[in-house]
Protein backbone atom coordinates (compact mmCIF):
# COMPACT_ATOMS: atom_id res chain seq x y z
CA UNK A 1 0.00 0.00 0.00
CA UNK A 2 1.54 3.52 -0.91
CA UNK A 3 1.11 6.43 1.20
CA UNK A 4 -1.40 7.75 -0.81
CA UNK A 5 -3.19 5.06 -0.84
CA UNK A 6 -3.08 4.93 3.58
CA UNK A 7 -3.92 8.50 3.25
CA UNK A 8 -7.26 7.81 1.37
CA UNK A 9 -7.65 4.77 3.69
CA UNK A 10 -7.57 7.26 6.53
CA UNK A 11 -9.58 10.01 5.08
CA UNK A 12 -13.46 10.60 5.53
CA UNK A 13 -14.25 8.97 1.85
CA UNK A 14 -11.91 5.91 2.72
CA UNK A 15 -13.42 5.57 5.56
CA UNK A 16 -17.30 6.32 4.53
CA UNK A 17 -16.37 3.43 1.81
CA UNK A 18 -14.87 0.77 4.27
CA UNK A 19 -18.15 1.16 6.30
CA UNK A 20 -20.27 0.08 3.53
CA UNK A 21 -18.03 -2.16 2.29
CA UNK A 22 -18.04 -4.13 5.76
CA UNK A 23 -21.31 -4.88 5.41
CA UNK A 24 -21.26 -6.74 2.60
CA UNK A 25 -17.69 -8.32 3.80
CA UNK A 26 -18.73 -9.66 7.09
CA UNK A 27 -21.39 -11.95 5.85
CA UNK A 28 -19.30 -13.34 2.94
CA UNK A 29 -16.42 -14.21 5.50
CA UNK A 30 -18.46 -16.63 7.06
CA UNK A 31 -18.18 -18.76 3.94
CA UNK A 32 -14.64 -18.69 4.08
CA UNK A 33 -13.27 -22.09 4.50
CA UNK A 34 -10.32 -23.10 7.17
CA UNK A 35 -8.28 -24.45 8.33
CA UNK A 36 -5.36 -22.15 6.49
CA UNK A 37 -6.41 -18.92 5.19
CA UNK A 38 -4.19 -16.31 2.97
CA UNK A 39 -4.87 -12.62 3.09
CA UNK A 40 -3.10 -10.60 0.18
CA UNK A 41 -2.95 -6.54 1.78
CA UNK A 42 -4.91 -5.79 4.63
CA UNK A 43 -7.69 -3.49 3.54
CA UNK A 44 -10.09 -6.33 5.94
CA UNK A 45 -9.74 -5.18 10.06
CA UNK A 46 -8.46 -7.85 12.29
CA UNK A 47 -12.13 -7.32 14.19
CA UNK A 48 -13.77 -8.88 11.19
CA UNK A 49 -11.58 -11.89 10.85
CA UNK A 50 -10.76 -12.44 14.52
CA UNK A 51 -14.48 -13.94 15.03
CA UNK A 52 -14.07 -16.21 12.68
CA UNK A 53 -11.55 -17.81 14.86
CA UNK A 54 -9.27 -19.71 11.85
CA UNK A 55 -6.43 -22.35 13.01
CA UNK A 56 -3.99 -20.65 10.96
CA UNK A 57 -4.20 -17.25 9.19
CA UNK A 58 -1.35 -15.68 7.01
CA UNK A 59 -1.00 -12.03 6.14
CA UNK A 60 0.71 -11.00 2.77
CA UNK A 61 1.84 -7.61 1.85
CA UNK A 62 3.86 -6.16 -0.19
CA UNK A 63 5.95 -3.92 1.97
CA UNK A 64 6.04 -2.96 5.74
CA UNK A 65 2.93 -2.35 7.17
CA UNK A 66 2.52 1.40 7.94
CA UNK A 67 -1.03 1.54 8.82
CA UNK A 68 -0.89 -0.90 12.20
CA UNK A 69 -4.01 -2.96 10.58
CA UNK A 70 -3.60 -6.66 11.17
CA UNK A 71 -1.94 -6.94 13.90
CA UNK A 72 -4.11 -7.83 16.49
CA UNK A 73 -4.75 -11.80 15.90
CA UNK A 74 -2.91 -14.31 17.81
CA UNK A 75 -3.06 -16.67 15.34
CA UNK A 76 -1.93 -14.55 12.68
CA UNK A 77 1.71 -14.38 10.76
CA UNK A 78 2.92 -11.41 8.41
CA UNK A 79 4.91 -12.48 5.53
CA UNK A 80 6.67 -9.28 3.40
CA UNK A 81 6.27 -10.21 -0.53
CA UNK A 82 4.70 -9.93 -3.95
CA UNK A 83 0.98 -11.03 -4.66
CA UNK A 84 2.41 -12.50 -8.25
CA UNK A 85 4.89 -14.59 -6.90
CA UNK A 86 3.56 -16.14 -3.84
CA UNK A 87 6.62 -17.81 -2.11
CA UNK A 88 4.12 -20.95 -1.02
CA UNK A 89 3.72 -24.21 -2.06
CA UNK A 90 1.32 -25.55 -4.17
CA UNK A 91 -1.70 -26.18 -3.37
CA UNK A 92 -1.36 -25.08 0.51
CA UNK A 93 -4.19 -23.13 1.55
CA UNK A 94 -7.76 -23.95 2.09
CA UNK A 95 -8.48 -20.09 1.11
CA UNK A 96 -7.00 -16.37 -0.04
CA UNK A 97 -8.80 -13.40 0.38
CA UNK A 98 -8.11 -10.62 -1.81
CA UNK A 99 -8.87 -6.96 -0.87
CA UNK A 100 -8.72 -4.38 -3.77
CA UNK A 101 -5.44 -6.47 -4.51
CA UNK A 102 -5.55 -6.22 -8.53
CA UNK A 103 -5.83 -2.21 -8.43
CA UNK A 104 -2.42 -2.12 -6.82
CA UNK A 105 -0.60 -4.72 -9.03
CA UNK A 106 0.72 -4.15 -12.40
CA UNK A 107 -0.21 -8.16 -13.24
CA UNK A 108 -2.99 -8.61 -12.36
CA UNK A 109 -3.75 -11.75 -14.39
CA UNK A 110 -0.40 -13.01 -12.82
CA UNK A 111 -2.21 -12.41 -9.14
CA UNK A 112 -4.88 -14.62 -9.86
CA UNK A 113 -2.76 -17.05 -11.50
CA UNK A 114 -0.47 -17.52 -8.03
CA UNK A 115 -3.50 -17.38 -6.29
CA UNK A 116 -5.03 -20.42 -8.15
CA UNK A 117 -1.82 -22.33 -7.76
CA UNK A 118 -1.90 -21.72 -4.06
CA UNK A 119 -5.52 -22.84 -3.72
CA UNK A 120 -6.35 -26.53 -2.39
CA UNK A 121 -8.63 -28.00 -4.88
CA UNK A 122 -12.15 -27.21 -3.98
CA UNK A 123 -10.82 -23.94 -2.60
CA UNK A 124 -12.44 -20.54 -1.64
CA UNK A 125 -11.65 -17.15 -2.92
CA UNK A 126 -12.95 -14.03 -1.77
CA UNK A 127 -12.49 -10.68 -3.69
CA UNK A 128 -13.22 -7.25 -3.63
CA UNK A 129 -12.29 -4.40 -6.55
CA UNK A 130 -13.76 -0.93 -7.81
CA UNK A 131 -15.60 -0.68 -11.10
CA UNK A 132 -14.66 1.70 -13.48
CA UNK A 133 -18.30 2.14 -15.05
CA UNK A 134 -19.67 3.44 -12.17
CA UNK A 135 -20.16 7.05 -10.54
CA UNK A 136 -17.10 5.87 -8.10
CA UNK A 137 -14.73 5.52 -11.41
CA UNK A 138 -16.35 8.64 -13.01
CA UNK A 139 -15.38 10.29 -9.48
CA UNK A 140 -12.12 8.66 -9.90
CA UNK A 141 -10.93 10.85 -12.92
CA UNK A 142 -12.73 14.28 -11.83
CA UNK A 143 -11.80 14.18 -8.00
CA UNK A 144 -8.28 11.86 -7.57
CA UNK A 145 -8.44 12.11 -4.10
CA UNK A 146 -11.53 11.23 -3.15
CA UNK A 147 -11.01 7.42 -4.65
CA UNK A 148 -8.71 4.92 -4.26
CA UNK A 149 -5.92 5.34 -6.56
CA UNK A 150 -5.14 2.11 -8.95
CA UNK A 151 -6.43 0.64 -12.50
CA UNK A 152 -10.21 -0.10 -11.88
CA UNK A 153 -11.03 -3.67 -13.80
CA UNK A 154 -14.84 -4.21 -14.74
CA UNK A 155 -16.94 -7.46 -13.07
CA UNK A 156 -16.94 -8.58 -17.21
CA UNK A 157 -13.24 -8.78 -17.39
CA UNK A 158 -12.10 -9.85 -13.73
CA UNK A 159 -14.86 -13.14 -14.13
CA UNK A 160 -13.64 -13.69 -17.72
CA UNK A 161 -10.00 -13.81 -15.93
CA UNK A 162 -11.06 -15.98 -13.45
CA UNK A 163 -12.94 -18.27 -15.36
CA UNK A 164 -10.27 -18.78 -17.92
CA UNK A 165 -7.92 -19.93 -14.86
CA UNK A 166 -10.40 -22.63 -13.96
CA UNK A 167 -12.06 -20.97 -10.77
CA UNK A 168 -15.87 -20.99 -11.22
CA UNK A 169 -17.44 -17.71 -9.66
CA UNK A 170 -20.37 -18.92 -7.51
CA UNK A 171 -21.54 -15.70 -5.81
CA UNK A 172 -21.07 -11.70 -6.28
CA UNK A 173 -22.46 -8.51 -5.25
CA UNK A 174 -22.22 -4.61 -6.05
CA UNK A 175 -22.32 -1.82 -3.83
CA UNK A 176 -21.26 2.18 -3.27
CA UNK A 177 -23.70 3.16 -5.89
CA UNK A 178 -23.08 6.84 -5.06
CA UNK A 179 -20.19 8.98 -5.58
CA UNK A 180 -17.60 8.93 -2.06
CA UNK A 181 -18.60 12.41 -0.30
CA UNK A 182 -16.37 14.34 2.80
CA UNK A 183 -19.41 15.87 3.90
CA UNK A 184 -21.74 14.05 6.01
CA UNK A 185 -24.26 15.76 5.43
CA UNK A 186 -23.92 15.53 1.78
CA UNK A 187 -23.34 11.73 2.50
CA UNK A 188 -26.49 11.21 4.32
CA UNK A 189 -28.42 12.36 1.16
CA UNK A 190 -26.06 10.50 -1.42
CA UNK A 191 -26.91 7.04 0.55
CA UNK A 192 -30.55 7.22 -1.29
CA UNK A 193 -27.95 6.08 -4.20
CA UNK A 194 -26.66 3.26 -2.30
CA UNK A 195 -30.33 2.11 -1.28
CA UNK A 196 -31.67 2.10 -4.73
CA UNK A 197 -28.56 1.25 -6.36
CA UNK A 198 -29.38 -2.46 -6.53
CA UNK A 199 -32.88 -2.11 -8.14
CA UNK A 200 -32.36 1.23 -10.65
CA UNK A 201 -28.61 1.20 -11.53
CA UNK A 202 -28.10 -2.73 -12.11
CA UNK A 203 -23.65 -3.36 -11.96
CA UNK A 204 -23.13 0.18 -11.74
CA UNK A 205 -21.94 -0.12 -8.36
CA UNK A 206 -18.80 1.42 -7.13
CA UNK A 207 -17.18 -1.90 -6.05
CA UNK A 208 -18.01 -5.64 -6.09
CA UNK A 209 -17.32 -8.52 -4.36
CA UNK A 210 -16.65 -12.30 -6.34
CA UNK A 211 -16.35 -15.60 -4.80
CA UNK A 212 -15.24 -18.28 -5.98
CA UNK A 213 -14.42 -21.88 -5.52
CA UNK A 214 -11.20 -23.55 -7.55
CA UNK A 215 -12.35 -26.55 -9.69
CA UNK A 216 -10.00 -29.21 -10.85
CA UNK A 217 -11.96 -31.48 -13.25
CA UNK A 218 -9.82 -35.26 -13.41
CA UNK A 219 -10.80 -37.98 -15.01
CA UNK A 220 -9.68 -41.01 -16.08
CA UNK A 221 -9.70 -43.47 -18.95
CA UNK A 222 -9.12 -46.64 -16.44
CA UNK A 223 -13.03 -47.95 -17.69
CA UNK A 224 -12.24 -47.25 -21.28
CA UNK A 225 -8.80 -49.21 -21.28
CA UNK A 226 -10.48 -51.97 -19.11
CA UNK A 227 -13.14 -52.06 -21.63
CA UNK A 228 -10.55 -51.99 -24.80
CA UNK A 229 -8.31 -54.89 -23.11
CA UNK A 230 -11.81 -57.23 -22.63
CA UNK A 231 -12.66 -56.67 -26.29
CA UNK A 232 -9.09 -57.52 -27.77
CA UNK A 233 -9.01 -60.32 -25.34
CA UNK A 234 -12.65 -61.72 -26.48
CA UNK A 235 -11.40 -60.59 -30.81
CA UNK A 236 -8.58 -63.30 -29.67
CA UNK A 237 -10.51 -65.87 -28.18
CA UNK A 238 -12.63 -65.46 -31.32
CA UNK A 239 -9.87 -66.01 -33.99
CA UNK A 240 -8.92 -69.14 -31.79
CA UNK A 241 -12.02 -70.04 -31.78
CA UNK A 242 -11.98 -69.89 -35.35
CA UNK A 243 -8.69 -71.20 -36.27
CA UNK A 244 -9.98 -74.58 -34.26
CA UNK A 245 -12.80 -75.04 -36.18
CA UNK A 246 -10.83 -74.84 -39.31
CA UNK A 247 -8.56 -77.23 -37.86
CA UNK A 248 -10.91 -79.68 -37.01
């Protein structure tokens, strides 16, 4: 996270947006399967994942922490590195959770490629990112600071990503319909966006959330070479069969 970035984390519209966002985040947790979870920044507060009470959770950012989040779980360990190049094995965690990760990453395909490889079979993945065709990515280009800074990708293009990968997106969500504001005041009237948002401006949301589940379709061709073997066998047994007959 850059300093800009914790400044508009700190600020009145990064905070206005992380209270909405929560809301949608805390119920979608609770899907989150254990017993070894991976969190990629730490945009989620330790209250929200402390309840949740996993064996094992691991913390992955890119640089030293600045901010103080995610620091407060016991079973929690903080591992300095980059989201494309996970430095864990294959295959060993049960979930990742990925807070506005691709904004901040110049490969962002590459992101969701580690985070497949790292990803038991059947595994979760939880996602949040802003959408550029929305009044939040208009707001993006005529007010910088009032938005988080990073390339916005739209739901299309991140599902088509993940999809291509192998993951198969089983749930998602929109939200921030309206424009971030300083003013609460001015806030308090923007929410009628947020509360309509849903029914009158369909994926025109601000952010969204995706979850996911990594498939791994196997099969195998033991039946079919069983199957081959008996018929050759019995095409044998036939010309035997045959030859005998002749014989005779």
């Amino acid at each position: 996270m850059t300093k800009a970035q914790l400044t508009w984390l700190e600020s009145a519209y990064g905070q206005s947006f992380l209270c909405t966002e929560r809301l949608y985040i805390e119920k979608e947790l609770r899907r989150i399967i254990g017993p070894r979870v991976l969190q990629v920044g730490n945009l989620i507060e330790p209250q929200q994942l402390a309840s949740l009470d996993f064996p094992q959770l691991v913390t992955m950012r890119a640089e030293q922490d600045l901010s103080g989040r995610s620091k407060a779980l016991d079973n929690s360990s903080t591992v300095i590195a980059d989201a494309a190049f996970l430095p864990f094995e294959t295959e060993s965690f049960s979930s990742v959770i990925l807070p506005h990760v691709l904004e901040d990453h110049s490969l962002p395909h590459q992101v969701l490629r580690e985070t497949y490889r790292v990803l038991r079979p059947e595994g979760y993945l939880l996602m949040t990112c802003f959408n550029p065709f929305s009044l939040l990515g208009a707001q993006k280009h005529l007010r910088p600071k009032a938005c988080y800074r990073g390339q916005y990708f739209s739901v299309k293009r991140v599902r088509d990503w993940l999809q291509l990968l192998g993951f198969e997106v089983i749930g998602s969500a929109m939200y921030q319909y309206a424009p971030l504001c300083a003013s609460e005041r001015l806030r308090q009237w923007m929410n009628f966006y947020n509360a309509v948002g849903d029914r009158w401006l369909p994926l025109s949301g601000g952010a969204y959330m995706i979850s996911a589940r990594k498939r791994v379709d196997g099969f195998t061709l033991v039946g079919s070479k069983r199957t081959s073997h008996r018929r050759k066998q019995r095409q044998k047994l036939a010309v035997s069969a045959s030859a005998v007959k002749k014989d005779g």
